[in-house]
C-alpha atoms as a PDB file:
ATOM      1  CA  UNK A   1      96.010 101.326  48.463  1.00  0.00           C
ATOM      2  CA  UNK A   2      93.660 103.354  50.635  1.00  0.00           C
ATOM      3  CA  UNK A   3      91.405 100.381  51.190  1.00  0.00           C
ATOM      4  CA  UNK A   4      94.002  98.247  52.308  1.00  0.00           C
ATOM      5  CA  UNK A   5      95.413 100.681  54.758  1.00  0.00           C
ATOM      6  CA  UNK A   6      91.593 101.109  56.187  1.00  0.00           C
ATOM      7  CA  UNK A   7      91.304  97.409  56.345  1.00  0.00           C
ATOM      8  CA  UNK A   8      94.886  97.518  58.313  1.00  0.00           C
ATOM      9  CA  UNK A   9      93.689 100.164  60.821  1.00  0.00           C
ATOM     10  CA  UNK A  10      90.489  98.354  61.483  1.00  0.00           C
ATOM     11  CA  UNK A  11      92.198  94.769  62.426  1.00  0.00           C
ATOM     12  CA  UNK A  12      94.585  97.381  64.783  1.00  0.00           C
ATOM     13  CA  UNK A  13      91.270  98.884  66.295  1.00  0.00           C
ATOM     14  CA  UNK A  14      89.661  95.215  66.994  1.00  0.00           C
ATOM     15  CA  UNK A  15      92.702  93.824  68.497  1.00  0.00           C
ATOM     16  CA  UNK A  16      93.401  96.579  70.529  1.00  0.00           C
ATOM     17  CA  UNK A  17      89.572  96.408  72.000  1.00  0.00           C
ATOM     18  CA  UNK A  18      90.153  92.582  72.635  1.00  0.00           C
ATOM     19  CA  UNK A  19      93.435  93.425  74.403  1.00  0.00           C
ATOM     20  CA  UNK A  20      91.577  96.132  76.225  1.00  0.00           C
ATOM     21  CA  UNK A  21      89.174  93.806  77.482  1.00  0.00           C
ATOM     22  CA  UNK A  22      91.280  90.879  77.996  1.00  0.00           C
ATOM     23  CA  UNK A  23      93.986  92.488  80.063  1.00  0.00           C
ATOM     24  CA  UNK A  24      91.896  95.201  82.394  1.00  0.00           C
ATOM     25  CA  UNK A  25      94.154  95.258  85.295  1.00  0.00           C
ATOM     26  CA  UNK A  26      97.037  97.999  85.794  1.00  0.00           C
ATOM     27  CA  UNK A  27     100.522  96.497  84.597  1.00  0.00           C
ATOM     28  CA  UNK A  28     103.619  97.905  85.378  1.00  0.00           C
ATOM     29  CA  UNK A  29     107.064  97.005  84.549  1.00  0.00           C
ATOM     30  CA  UNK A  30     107.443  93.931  82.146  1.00  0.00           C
ATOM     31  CA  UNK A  31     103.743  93.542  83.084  1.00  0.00           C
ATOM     32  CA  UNK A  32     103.932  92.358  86.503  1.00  0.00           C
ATOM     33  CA  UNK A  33     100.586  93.412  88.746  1.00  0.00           C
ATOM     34  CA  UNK A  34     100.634  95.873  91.354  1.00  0.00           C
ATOM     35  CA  UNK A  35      98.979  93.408  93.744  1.00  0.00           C
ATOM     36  CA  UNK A  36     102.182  91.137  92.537  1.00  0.00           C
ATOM     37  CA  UNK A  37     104.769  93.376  93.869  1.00  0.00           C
ATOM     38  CA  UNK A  38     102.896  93.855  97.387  1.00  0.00           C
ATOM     39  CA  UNK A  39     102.904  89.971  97.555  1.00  0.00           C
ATOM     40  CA  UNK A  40     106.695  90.282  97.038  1.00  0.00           C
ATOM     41  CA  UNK A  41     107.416  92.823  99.230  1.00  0.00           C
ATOM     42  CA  UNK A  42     105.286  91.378 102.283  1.00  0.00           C
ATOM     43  CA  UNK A  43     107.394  88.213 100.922  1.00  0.00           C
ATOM     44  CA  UNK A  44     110.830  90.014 101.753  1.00  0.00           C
ATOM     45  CA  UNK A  45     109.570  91.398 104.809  1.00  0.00           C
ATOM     46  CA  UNK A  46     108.964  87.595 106.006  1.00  0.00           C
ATOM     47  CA  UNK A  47     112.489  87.126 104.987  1.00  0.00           C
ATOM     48  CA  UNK A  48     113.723  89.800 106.743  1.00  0.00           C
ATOM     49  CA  UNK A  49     111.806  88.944 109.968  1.00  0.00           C
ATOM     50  CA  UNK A  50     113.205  85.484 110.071  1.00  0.00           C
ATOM     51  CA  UNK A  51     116.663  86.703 109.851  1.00  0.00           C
ATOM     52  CA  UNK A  52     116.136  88.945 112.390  1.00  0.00           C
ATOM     53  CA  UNK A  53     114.793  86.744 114.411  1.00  0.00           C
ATOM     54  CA  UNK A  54     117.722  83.850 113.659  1.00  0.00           C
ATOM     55  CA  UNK A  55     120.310  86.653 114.413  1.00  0.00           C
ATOM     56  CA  UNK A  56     118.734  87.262 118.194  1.00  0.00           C
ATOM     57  CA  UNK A  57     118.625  83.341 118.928  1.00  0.00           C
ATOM     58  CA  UNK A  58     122.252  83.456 117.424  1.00  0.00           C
ATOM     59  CA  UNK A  59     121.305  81.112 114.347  1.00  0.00           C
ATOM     60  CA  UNK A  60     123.195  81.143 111.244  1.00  0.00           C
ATOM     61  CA  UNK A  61     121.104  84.029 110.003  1.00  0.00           C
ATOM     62  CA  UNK A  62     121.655  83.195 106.231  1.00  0.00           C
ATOM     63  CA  UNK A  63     120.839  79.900 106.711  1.00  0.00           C
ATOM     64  CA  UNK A  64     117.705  80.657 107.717  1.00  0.00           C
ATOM     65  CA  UNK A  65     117.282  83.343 104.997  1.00  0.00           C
ATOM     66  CA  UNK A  66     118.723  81.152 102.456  1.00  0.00           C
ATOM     67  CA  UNK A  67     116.720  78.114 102.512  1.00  0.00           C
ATOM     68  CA  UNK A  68     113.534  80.429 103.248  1.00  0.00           C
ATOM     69  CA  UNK A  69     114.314  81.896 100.335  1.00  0.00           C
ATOM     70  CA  UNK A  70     115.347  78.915  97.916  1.00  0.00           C
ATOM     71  CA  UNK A  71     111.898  77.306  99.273  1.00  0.00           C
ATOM     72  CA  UNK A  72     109.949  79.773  98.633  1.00  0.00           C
ATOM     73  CA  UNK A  73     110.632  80.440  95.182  1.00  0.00           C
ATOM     74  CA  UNK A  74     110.395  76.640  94.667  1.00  0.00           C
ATOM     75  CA  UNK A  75     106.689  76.863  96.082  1.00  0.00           C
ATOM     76  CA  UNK A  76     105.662  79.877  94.448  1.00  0.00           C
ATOM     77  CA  UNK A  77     107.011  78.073  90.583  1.00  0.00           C
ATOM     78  CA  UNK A  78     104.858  75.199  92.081  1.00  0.00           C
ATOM     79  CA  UNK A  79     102.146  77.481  92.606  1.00  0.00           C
ATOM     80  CA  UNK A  80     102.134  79.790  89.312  1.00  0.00           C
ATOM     81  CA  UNK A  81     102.282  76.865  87.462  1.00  0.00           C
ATOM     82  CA  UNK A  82      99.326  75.498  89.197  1.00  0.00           C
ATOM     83  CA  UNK A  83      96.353  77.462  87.575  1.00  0.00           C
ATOM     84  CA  UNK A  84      94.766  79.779  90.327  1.00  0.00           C
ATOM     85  CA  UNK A  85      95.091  83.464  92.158  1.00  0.00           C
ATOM     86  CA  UNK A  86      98.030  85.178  92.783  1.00  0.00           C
ATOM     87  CA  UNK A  87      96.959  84.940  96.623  1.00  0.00           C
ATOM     88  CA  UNK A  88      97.050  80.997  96.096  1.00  0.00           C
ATOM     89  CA  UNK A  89     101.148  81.418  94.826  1.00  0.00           C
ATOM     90  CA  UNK A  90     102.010  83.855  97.501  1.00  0.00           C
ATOM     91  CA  UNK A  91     100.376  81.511 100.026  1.00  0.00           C
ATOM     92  CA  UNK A  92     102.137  78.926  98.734  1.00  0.00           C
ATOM     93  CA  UNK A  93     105.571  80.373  98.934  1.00  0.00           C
ATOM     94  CA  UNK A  94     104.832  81.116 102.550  1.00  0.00           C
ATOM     95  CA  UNK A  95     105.157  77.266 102.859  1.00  0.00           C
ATOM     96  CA  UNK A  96     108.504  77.561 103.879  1.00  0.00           C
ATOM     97  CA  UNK A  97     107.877  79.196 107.235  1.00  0.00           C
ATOM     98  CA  UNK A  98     105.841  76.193 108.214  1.00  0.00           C
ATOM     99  CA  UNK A  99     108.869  73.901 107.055  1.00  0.00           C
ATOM    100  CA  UNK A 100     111.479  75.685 108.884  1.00  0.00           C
ATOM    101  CA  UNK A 101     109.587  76.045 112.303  1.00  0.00           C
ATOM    102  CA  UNK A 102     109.034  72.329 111.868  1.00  0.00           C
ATOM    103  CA  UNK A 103     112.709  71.880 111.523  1.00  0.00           C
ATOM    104  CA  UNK A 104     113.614  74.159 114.376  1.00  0.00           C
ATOM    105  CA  UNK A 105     111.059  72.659 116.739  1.00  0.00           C
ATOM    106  CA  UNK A 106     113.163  69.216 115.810  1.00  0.00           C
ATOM    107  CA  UNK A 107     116.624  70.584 116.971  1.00  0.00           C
ATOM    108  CA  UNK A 108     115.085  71.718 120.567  1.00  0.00           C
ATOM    109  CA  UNK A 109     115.657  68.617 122.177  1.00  0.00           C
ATOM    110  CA  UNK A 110     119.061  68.975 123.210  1.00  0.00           C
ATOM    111  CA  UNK A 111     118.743  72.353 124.832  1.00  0.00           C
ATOM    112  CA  UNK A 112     116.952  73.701 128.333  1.00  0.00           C
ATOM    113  CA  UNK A 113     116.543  76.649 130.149  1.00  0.00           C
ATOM    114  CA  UNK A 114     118.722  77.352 132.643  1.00  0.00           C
ATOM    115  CA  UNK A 115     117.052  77.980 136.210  1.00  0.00           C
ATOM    116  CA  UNK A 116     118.936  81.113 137.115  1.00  0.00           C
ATOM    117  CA  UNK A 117     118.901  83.101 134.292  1.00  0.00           C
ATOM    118  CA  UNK A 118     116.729  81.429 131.534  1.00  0.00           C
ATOM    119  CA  UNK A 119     119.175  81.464 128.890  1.00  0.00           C
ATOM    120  CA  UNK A 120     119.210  78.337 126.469  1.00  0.00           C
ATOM    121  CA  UNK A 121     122.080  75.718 127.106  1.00  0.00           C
ATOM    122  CA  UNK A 122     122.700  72.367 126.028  1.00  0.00           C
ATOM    123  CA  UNK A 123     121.226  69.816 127.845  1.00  0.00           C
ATOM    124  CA  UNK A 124     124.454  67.827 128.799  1.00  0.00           C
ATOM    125  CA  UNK A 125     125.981  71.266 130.330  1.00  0.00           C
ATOM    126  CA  UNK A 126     126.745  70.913 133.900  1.00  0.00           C
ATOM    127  CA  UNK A 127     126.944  74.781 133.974  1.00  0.00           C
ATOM    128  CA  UNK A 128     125.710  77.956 132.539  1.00  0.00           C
ATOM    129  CA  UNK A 129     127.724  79.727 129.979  1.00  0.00           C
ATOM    130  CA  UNK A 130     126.362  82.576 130.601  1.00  0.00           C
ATOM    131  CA  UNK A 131     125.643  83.208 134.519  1.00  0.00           C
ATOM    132  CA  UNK A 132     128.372  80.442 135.995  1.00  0.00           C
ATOM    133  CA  UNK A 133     125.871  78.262 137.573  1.00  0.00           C
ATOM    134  CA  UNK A 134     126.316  74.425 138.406  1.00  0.00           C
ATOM    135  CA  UNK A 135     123.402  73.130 136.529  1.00  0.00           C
ATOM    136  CA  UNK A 136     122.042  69.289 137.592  1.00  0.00           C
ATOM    137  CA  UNK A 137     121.763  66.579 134.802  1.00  0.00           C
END
């Protein structure tokens, strides 16, 4: 009995030094890195920007946070099943930012600046929402 307990403890002992020398990083909840959860966070706070951003050019701001979300956590699944870094996933679920400027930079051809007071109006305006002035076509 004693020899079989001894022979337990030992297999404990040598896969608790594999485990200790497989898995050396700091894990914390559910065994997510702490580098992991900065990557998120700095990921929210690029959310956060672009809706702030969409709100002050009166976009639909949860558009904008929406499909930067729903593309980024396509590109980072893309990613982590990809083998690499976690810098190479969070990079990848940046992705989205170049998508959506590409998309914005599309929509921008039927607007101009007005020449009195530089607000954005349509193109086929013949005057200025916002100051009043006759605008030429």
């Amino acid at each position: 009995m004693a020899d079989s307990q001894q022979k337990m403890l030992d297999e404990a002992d040598i896969a608790a030094d594999m485990l200790a020398r497989h898995d050396a990083k700091p894990r914390i909840c559910g065994g997510f890195q702490m580098v992991d959860l900065f990557y998120f966070f700095v990921w929210l706070a690029v959310a956060f920007v672009i809706g702030s951003r969409a709100g002050t050019k009166n976009r639909n701001v949860g558009a904008w946070v929406g499909g930067f979300i729903v593309l980024g956590v396509v590109c980072f699944l893309w990613a982590v099943s990809v083998p690499g870094s976690s810098i190479v996933a969070f990079v990848v679920s940046l992705l989205p930012v170049v998508v959506l400027l590409a998309l914005r930079a599309e929509g921008r051809n039927d607007e101009r600046a007005c020449p009195i007071c530089a607000e954005v109006v349509k193109t086929a305006a013949v005057k200025c929402r916002f100051c009043g002035a006759e605008l030429t076509a």
